[in-house]
C-alpha atoms as a PDB file:
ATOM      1  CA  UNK A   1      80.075  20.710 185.779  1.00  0.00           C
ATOM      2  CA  UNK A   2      76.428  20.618 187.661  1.00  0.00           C
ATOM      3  CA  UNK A   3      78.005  17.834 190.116  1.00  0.00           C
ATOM      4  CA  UNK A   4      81.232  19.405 190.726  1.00  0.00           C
ATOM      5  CA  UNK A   5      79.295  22.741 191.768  1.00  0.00           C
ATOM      6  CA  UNK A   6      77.014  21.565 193.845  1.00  0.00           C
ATOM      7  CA  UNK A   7      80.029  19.175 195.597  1.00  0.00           C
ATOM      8  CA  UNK A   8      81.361  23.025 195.560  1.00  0.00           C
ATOM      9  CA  UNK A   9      78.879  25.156 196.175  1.00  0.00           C
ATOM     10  CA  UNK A  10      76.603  22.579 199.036  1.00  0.00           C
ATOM     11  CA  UNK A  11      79.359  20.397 200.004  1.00  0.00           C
ATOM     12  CA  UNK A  12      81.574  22.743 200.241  1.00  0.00           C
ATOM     13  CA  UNK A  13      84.285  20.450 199.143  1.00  0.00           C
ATOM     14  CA  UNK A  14      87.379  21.289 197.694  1.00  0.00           C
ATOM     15  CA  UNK A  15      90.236  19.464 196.030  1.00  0.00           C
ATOM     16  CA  UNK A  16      90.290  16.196 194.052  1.00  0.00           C
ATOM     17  CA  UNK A  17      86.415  15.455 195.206  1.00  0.00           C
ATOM     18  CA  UNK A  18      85.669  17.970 192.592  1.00  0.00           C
ATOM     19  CA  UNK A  19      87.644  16.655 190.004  1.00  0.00           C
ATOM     20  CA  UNK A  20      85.826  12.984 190.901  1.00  0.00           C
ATOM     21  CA  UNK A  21      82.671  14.079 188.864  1.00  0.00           C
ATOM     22  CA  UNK A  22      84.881  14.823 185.340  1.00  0.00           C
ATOM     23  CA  UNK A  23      85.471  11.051 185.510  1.00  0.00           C
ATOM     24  CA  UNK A  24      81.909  10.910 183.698  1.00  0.00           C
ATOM     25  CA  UNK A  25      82.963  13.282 181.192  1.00  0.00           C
ATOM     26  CA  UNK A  26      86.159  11.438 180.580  1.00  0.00           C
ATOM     27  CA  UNK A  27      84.293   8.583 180.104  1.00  0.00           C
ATOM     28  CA  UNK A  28      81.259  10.348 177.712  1.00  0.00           C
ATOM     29  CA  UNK A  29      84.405  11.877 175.676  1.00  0.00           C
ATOM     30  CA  UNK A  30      86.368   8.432 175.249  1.00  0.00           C
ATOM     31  CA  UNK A  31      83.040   7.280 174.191  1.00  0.00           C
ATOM     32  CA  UNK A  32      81.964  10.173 172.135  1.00  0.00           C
ATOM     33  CA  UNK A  33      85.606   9.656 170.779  1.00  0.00           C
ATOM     34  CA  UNK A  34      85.062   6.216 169.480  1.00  0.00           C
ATOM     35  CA  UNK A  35      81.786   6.789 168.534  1.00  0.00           C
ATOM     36  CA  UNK A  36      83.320   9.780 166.119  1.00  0.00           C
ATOM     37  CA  UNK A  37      85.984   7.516 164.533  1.00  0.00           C
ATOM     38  CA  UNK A  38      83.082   4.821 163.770  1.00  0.00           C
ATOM     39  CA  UNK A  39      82.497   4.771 159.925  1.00  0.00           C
ATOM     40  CA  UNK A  40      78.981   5.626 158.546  1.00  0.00           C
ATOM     41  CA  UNK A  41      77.248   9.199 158.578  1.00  0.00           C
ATOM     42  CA  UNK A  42      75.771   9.955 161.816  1.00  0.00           C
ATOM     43  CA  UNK A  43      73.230  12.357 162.641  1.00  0.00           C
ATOM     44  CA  UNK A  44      74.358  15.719 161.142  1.00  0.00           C
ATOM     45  CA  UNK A  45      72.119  18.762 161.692  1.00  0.00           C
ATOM     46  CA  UNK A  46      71.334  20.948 158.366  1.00  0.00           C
ATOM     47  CA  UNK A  47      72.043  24.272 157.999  1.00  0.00           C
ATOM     48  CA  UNK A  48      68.856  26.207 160.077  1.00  0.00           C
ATOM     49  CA  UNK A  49      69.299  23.446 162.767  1.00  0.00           C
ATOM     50  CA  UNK A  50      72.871  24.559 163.150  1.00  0.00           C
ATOM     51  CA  UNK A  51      71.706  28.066 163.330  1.00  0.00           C
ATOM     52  CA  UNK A  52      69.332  27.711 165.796  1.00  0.00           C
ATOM     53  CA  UNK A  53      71.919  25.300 168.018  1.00  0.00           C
ATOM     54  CA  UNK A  54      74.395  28.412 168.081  1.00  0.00           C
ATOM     55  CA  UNK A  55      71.845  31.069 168.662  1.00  0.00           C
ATOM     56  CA  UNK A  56      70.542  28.591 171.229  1.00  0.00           C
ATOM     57  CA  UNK A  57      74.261  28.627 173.151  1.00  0.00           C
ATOM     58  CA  UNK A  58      74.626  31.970 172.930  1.00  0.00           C
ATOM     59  CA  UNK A  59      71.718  32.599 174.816  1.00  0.00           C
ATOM     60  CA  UNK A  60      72.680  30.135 176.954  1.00  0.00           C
ATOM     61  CA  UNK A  61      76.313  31.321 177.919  1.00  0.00           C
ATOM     62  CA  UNK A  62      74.593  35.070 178.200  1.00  0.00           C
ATOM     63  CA  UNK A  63      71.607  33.350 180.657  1.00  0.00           C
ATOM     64  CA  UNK A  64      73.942  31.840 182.813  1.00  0.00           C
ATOM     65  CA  UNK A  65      76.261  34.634 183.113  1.00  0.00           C
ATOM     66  CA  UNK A  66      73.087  36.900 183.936  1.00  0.00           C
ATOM     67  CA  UNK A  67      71.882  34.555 186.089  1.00  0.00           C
ATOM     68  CA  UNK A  68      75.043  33.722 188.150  1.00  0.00           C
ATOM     69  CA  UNK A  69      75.416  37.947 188.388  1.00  0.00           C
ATOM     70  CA  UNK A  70      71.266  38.169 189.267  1.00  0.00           C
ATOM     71  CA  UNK A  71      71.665  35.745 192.490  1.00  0.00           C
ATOM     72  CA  UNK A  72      74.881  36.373 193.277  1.00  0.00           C
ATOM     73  CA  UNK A  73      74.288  39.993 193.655  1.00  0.00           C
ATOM     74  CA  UNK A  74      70.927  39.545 195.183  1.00  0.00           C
ATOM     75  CA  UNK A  75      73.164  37.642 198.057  1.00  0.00           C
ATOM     76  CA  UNK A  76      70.908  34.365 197.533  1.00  0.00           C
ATOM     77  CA  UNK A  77      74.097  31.531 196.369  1.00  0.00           C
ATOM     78  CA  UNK A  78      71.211  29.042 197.384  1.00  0.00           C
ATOM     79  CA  UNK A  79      69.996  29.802 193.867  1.00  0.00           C
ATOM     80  CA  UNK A  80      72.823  29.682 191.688  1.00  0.00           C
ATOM     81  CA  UNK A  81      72.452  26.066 190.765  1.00  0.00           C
ATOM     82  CA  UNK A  82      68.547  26.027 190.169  1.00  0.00           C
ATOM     83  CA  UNK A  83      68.761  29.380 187.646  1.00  0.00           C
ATOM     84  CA  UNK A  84      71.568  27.867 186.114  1.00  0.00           C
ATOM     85  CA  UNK A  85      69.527  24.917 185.618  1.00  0.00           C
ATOM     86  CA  UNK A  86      66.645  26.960 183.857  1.00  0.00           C
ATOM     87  CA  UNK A  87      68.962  28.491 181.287  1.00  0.00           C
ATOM     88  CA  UNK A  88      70.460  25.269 180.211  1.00  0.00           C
ATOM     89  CA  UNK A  89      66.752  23.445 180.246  1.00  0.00           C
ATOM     90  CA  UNK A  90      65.318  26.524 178.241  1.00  0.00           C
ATOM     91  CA  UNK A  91      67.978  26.720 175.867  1.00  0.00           C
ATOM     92  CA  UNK A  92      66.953  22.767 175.087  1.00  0.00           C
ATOM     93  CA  UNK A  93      63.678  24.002 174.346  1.00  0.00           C
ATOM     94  CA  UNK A  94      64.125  25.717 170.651  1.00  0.00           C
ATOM     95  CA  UNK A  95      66.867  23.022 169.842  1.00  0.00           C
ATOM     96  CA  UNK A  96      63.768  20.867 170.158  1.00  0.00           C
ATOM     97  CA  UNK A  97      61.600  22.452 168.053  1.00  0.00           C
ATOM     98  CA  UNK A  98      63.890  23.151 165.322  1.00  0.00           C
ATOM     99  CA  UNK A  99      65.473  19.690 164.799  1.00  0.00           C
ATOM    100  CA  UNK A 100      62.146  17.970 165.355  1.00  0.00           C
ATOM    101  CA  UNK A 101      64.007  15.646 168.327  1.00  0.00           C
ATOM    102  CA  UNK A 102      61.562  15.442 170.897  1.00  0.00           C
ATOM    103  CA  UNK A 103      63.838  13.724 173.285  1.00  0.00           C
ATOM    104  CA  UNK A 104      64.887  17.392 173.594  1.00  0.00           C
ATOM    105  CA  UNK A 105      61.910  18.741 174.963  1.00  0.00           C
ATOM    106  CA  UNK A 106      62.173  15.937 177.670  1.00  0.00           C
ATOM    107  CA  UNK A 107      65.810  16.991 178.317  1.00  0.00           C
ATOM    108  CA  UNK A 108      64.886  20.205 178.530  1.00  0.00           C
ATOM    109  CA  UNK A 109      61.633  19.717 180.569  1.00  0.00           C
ATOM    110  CA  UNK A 110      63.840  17.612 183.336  1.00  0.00           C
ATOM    111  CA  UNK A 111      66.439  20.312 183.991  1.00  0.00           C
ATOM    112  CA  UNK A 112      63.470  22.520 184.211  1.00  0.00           C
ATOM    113  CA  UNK A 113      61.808  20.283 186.783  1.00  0.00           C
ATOM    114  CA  UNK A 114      65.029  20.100 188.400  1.00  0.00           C
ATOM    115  CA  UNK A 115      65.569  24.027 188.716  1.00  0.00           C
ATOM    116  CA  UNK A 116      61.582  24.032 189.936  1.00  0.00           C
ATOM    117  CA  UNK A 117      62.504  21.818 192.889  1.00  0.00           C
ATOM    118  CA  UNK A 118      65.842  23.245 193.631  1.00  0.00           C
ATOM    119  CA  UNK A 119      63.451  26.609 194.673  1.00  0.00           C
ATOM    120  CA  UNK A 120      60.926  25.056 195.855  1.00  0.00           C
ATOM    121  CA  UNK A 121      63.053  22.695 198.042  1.00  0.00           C
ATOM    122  CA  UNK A 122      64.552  24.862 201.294  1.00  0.00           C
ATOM    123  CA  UNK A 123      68.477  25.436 200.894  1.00  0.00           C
ATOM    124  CA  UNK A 124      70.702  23.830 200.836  1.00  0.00           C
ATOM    125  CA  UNK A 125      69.171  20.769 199.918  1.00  0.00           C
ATOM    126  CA  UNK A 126      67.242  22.531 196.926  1.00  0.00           C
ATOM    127  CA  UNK A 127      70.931  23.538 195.455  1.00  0.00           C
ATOM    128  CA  UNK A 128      71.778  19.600 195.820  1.00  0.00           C
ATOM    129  CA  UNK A 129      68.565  18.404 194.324  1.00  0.00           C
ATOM    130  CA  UNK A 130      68.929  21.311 191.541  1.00  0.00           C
ATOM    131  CA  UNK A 131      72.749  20.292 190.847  1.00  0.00           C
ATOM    132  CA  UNK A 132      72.832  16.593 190.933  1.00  0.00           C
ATOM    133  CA  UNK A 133      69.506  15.811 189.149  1.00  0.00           C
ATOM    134  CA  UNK A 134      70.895  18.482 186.360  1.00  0.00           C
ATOM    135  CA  UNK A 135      74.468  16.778 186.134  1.00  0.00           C
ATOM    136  CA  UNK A 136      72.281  13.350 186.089  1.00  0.00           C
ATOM    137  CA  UNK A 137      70.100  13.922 183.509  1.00  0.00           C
ATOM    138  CA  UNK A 138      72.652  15.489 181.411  1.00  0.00           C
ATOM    139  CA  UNK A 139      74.597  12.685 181.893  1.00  0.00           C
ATOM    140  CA  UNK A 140      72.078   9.927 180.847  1.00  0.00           C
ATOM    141  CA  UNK A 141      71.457  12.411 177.707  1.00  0.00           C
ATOM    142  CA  UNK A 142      75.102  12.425 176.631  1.00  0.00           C
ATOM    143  CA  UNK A 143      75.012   8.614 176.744  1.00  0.00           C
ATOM    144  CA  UNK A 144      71.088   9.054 174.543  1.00  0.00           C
ATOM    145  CA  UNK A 145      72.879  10.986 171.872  1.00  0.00           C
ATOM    146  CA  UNK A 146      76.257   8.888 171.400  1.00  0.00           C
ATOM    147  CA  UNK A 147      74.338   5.621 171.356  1.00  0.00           C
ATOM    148  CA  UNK A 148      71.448   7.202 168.474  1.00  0.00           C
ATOM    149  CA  UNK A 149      74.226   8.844 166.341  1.00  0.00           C
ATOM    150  CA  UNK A 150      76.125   5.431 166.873  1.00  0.00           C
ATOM    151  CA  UNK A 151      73.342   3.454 165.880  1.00  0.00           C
ATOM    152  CA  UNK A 152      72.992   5.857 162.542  1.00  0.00           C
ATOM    153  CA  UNK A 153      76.704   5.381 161.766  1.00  0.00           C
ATOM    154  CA  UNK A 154      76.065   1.207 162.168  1.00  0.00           C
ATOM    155  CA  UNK A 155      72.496   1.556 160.113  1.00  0.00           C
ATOM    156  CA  UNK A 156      74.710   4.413 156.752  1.00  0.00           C
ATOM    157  CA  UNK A 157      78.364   1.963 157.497  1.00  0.00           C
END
């Protein structure tokens, strides 16, 4: 979603060029597919984990629609991606703590960084650096988590 925005919102591309960055997902979903039909247990949260997850995407889908409204209305588009950023790198944050993962805090300590430079670096380019370093690194996190669960469901098969 990060790429295809900033293709949007700083490339101001339209058509099938913003379809071209849902070929990742395709490919994390075929792979999150097979990955699901493996047999073995993979990595399964408990209950309070699972709390905290949802309370964590709530907050998320309630910062980025305040967000989104914040900039938009405050006439400065040039920060859409970067705030957007922040929400989803904060709502990493108590993920982290909860489930003990501390690749989390990483994840969400990159899309942090990457919402830091996105302000700091002078539009447009700070949208682009905000958007595609976002999309990247939650890209090479996808991959993270389908090859540990993987690995779990080849360690339990």
């Amino acid at each position: 979603m990060f790429a295809s925005m900033t293709l949007y919102w700083e490339w101001h591309l339209h058509g099938v060029a913003l379809a071209l960055p849902f070929l990742g997902f395709i490919l994390t979903g075929i792979a999150a597919s097979r990955v699901i039909r493996t047999p073995g247990e993979g990595i399964k949260p408990s209950p309070s984990e699972e709390r905290v997850i949802m309370w964590s995407s709530i907050g998320e889908g309630v910062g980025l629609f305040l967000v989104a409204n914040i900039v938009m209305n405050l006439h400065r588009p040039d920060l859409l991606l970067p705030s957007m950023a922040l929400v989803v790198g904060l709502h990493f944050l108590p993920i982290a703590f909860a489930a003990g993962f501390r690749p989390f805090y990483g994840l969400g300590t990159a899309l942090i960084v990457a919402a830091i430079m996105g302000c700091v670096v002078k539009a447009p380019t700070g949208g682009e650096v905000a958007g595609f370093m976002a999309a990247g690194v939650l890209w090479l996190a996808s991959g993270m988590a389908l090859r540990r669960d993987g690995l779990a469901k080849a360690r339990t098969a």
